[in-house]
C-alpha atoms as a PDB file:
ATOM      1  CA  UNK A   1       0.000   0.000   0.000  1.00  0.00           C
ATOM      2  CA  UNK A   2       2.895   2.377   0.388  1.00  0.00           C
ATOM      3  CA  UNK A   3       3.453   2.411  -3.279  1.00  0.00           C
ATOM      4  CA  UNK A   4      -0.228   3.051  -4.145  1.00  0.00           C
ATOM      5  CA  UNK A   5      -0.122   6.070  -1.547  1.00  0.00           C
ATOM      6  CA  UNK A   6       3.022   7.987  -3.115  1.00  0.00           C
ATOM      7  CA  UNK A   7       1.451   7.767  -6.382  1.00  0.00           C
ATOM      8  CA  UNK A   8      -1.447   9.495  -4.842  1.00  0.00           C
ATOM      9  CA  UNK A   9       0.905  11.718  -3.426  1.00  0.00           C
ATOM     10  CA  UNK A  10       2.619  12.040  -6.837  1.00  0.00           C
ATOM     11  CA  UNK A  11      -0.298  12.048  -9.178  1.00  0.00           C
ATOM     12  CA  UNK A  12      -1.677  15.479  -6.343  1.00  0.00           C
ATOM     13  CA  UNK A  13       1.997  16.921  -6.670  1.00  0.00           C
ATOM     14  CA  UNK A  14       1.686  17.043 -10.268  1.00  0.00           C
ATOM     15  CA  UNK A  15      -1.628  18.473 -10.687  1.00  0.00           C
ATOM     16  CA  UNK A  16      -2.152  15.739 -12.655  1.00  0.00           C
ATOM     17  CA  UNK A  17      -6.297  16.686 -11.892  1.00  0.00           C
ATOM     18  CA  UNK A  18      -6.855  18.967 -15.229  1.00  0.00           C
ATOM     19  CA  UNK A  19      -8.773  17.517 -18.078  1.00  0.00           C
ATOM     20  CA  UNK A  20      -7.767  20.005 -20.341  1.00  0.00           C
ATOM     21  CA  UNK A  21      -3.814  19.026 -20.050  1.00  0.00           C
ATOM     22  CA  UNK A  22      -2.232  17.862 -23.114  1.00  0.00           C
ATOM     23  CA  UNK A  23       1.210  16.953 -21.848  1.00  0.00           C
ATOM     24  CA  UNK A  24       0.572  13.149 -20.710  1.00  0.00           C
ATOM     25  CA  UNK A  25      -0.575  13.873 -17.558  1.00  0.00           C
ATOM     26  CA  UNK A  26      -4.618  13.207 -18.173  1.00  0.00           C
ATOM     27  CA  UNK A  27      -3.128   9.620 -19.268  1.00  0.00           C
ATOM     28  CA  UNK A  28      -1.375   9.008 -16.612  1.00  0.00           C
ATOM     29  CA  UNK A  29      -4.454  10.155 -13.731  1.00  0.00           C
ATOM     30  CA  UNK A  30      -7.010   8.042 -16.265  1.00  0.00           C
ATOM     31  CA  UNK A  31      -4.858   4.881 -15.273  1.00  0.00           C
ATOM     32  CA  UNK A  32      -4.392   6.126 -12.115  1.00  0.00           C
ATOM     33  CA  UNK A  33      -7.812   6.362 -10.456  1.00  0.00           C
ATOM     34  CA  UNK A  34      -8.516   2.449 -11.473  1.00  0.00           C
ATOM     35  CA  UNK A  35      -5.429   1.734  -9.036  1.00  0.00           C
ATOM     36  CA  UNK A  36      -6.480   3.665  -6.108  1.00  0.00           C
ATOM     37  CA  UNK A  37      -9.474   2.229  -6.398  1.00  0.00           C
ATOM     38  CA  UNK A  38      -7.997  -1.494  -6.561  1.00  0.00           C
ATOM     39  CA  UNK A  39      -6.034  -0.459  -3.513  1.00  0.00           C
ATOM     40  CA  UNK A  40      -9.242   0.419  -1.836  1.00  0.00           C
ATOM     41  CA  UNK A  41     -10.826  -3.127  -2.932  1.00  0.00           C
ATOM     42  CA  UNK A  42      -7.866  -4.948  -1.619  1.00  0.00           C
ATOM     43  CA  UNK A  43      -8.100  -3.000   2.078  1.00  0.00           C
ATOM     44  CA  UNK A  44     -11.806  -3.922   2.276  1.00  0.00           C
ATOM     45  CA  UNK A  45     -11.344  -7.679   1.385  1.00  0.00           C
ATOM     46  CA  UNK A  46      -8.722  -7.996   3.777  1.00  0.00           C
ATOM     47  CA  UNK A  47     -10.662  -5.907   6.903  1.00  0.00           C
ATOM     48  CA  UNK A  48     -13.715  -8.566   5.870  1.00  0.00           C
ATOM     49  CA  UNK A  49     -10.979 -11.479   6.108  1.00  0.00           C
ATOM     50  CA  UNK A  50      -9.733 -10.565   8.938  1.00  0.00           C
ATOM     51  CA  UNK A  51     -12.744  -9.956  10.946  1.00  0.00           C
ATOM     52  CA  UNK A  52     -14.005 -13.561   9.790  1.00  0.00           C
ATOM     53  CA  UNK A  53     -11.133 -15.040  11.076  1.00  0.00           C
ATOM     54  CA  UNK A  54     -11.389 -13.506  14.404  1.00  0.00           C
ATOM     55  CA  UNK A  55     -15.151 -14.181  14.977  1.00  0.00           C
ATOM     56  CA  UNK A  56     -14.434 -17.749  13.462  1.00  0.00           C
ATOM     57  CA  UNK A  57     -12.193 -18.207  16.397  1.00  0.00           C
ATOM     58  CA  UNK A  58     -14.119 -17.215  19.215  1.00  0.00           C
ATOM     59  CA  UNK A  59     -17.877 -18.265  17.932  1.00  0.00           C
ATOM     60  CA  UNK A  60     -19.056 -22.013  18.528  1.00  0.00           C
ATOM     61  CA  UNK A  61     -21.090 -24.097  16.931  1.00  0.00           C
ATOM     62  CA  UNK A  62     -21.853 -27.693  18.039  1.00  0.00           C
ATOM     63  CA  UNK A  63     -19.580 -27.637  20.629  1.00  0.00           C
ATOM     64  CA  UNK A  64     -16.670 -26.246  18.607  1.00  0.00           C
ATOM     65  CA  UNK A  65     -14.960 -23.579  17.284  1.00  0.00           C
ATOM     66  CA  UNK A  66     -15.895 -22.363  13.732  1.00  0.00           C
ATOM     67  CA  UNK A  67     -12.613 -22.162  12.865  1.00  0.00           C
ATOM     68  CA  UNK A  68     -12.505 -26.219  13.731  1.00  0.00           C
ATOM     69  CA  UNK A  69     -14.935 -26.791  11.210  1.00  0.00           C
ATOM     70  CA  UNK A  70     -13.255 -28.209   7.585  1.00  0.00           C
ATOM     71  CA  UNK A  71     -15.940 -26.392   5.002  1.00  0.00           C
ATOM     72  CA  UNK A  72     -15.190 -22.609   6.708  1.00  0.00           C
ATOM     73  CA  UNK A  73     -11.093 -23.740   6.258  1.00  0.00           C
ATOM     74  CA  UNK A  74     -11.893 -23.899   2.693  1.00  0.00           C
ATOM     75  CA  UNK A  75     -13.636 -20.834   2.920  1.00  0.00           C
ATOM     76  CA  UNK A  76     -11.000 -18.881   4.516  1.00  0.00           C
ATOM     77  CA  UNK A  77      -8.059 -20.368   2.625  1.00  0.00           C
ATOM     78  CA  UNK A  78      -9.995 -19.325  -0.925  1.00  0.00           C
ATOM     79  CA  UNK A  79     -10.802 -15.691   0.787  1.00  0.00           C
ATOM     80  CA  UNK A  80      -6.974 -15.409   1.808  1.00  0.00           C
ATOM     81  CA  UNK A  81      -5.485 -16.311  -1.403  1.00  0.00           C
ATOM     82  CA  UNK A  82      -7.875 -14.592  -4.212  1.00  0.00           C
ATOM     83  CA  UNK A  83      -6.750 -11.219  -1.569  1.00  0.00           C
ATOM     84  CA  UNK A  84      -3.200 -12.197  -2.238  1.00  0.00           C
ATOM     85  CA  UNK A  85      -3.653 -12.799  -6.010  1.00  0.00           C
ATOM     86  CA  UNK A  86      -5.871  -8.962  -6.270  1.00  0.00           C
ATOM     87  CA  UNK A  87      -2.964  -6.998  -3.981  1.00  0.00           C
ATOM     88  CA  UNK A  88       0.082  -8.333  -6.618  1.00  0.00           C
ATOM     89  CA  UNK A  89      -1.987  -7.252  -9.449  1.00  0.00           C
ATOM     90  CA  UNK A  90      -2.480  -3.909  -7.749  1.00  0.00           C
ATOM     91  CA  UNK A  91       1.135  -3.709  -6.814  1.00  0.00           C
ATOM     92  CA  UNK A  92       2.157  -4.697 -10.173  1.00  0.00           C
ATOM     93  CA  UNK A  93      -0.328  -1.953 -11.720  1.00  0.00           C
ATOM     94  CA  UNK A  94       1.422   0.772  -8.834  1.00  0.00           C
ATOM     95  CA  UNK A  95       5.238  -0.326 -10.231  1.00  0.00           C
ATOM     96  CA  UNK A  96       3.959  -0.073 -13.921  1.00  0.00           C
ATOM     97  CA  UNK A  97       2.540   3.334 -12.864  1.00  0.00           C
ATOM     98  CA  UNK A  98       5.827   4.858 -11.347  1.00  0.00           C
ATOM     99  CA  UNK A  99       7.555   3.608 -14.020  1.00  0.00           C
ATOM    100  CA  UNK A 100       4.592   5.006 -16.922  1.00  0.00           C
ATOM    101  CA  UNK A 101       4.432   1.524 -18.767  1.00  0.00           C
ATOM    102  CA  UNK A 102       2.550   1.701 -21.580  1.00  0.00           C
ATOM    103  CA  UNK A 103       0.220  -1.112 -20.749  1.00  0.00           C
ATOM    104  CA  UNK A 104      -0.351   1.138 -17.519  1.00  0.00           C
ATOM    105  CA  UNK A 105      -3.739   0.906 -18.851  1.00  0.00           C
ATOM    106  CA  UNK A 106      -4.637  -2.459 -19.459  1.00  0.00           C
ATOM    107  CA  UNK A 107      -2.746  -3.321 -15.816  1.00  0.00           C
ATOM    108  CA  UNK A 108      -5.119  -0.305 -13.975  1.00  0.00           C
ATOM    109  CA  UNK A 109      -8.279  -1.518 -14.787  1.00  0.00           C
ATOM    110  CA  UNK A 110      -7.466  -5.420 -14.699  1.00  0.00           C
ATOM    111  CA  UNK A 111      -6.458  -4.775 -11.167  1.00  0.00           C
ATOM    112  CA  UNK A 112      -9.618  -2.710 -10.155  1.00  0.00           C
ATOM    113  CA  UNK A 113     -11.934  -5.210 -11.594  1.00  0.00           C
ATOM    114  CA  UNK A 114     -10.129  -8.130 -10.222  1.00  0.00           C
ATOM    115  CA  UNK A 115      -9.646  -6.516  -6.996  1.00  0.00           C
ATOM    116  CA  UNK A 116     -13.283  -5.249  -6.932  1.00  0.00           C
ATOM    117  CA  UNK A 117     -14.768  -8.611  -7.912  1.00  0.00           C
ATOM    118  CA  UNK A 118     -12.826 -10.357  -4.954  1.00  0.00           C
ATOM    119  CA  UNK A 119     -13.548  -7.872  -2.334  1.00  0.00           C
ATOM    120  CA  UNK A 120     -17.413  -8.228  -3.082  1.00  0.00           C
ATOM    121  CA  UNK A 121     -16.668 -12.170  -3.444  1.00  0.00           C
ATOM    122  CA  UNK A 122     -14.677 -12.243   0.406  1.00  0.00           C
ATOM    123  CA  UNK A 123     -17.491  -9.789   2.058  1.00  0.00           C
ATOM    124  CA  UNK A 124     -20.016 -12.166   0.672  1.00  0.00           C
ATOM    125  CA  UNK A 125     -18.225 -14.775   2.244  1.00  0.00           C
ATOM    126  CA  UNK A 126     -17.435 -12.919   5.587  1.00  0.00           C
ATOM    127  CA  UNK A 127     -21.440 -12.408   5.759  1.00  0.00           C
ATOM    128  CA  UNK A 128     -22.072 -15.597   5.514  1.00  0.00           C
ATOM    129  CA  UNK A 129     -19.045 -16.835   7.614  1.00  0.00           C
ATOM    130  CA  UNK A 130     -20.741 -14.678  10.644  1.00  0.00           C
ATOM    131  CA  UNK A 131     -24.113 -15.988   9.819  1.00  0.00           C
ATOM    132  CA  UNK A 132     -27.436 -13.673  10.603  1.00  0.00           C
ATOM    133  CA  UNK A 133     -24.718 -11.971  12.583  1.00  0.00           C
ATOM    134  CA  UNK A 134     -23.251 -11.052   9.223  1.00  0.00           C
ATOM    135  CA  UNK A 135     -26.704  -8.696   8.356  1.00  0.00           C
ATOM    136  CA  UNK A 136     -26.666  -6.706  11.318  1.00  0.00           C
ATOM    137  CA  UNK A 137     -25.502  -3.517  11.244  1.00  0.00           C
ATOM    138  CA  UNK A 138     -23.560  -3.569  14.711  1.00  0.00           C
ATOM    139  CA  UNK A 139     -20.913  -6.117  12.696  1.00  0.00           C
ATOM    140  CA  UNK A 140     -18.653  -4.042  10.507  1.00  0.00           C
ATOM    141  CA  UNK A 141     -18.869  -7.115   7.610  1.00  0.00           C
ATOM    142  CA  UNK A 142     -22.135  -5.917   6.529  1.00  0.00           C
ATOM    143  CA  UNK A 143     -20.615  -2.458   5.559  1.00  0.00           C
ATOM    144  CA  UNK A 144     -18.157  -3.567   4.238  1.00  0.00           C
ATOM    145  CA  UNK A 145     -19.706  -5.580   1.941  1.00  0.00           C
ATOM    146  CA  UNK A 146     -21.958  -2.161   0.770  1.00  0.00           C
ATOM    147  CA  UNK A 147     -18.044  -0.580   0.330  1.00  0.00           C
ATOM    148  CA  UNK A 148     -16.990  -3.691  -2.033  1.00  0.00           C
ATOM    149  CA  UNK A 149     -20.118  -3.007  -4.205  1.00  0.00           C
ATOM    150  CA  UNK A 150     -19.343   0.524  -4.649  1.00  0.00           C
ATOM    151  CA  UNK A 151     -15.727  -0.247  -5.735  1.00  0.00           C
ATOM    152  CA  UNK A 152     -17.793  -2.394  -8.614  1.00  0.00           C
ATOM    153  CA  UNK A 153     -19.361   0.729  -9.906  1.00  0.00           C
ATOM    154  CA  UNK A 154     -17.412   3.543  -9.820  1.00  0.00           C
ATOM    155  CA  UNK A 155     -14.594   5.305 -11.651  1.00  0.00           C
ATOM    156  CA  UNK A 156     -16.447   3.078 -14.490  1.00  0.00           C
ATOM    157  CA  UNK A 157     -17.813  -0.159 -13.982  1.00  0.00           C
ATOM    158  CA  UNK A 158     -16.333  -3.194 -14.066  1.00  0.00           C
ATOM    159  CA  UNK A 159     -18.128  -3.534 -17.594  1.00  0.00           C
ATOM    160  CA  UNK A 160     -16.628  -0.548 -18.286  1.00  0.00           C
ATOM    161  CA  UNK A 161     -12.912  -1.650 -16.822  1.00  0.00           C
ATOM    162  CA  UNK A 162     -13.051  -5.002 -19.532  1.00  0.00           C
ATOM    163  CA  UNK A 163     -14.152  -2.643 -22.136  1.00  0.00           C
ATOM    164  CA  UNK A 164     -10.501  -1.037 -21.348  1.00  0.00           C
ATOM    165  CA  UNK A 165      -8.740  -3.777 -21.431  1.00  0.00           C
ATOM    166  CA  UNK A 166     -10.210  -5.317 -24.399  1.00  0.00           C
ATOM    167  CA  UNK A 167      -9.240  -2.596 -26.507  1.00  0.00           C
ATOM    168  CA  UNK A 168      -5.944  -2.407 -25.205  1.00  0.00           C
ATOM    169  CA  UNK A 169      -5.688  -6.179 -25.980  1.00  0.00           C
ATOM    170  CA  UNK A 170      -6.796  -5.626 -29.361  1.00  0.00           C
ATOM    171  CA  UNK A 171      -4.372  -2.415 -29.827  1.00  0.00           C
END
């Protein structure tokens, strides 16, 4: 995360905001906000994760722990590496930024839709890992699952995001 923050702190030291600037820069912000917004995806899957594991070790079911159960192991094995896989494509996408790849583009919005898509998929997940618990609004999963949606929609949907990378592929 410390690269994606000093290219926020890079991309605001530039003024790299105007729409109207012809030198590179509107290129370079257009790739940008996809990556931020990965970033964001990533932090939200991961609080969700987290927060599942820790209720998974104190609730019981049945006489045991959740976290003693086989199917929720699964579960949170799947939820820990699809975060992993979403936070190297969004640290790939940061290096590729800092460096101004050309395929800065493709890399931005693969890694907000990927990293979008699995932060929805792991809130889902947390929900159900906390049960009815999971809907109520005193448990922190259940807002975070409303965050993960938003990252689906804006700074272009998802749709949007494999419209981008389809026509880079086809470039």
């Amino acid at each position: 995360m410390r690269i994606v923050l000093a290219i926020c702190l890079a991309v605001l030291a530039a003024g790299c905001g105007s729409t109207s600037s012809n030198d590179g820069r509107t290129t370079v912000v257009a790739a940008f906000y996809p990556l931020a917004f990965a970033a964001q995806a990533v932090g939200v899957a991961q609080g969700a994760l987290d927060y599942a594991l820790g209720y998974m070790q104190e609730r019981q079911q049945f006489g045991k722990k959740l976290s003693d159960f086989q199917g929720l192991q699964f579960m949170i094995a799947d939820m820990g590496m699809k975060i992993e896989a979403a936070r190297q494509m969004t640290y790939v996408a940061a290096c590729k930024s800092e460096r101004g790849d050309k395929d800065l583009t493709f890399f931005g919005a693969a890694a907000k839709c990927y990293a979008s898509d699995i932060a929805m998929e792991v809130t889902t997940d947390a929900v159900q890992v906390l049960g009815g618990y999971g809907y109520v609004k005193d448990y922190p999963v259940e807002r975070m699952m409303r965050d993960a949606k938003i990252t689906q929609i804006y700074e272009g949907t998802n749709q949007i995001q494999r419209l981008v990378m389809a026509r880079q592929l086809l470039q």
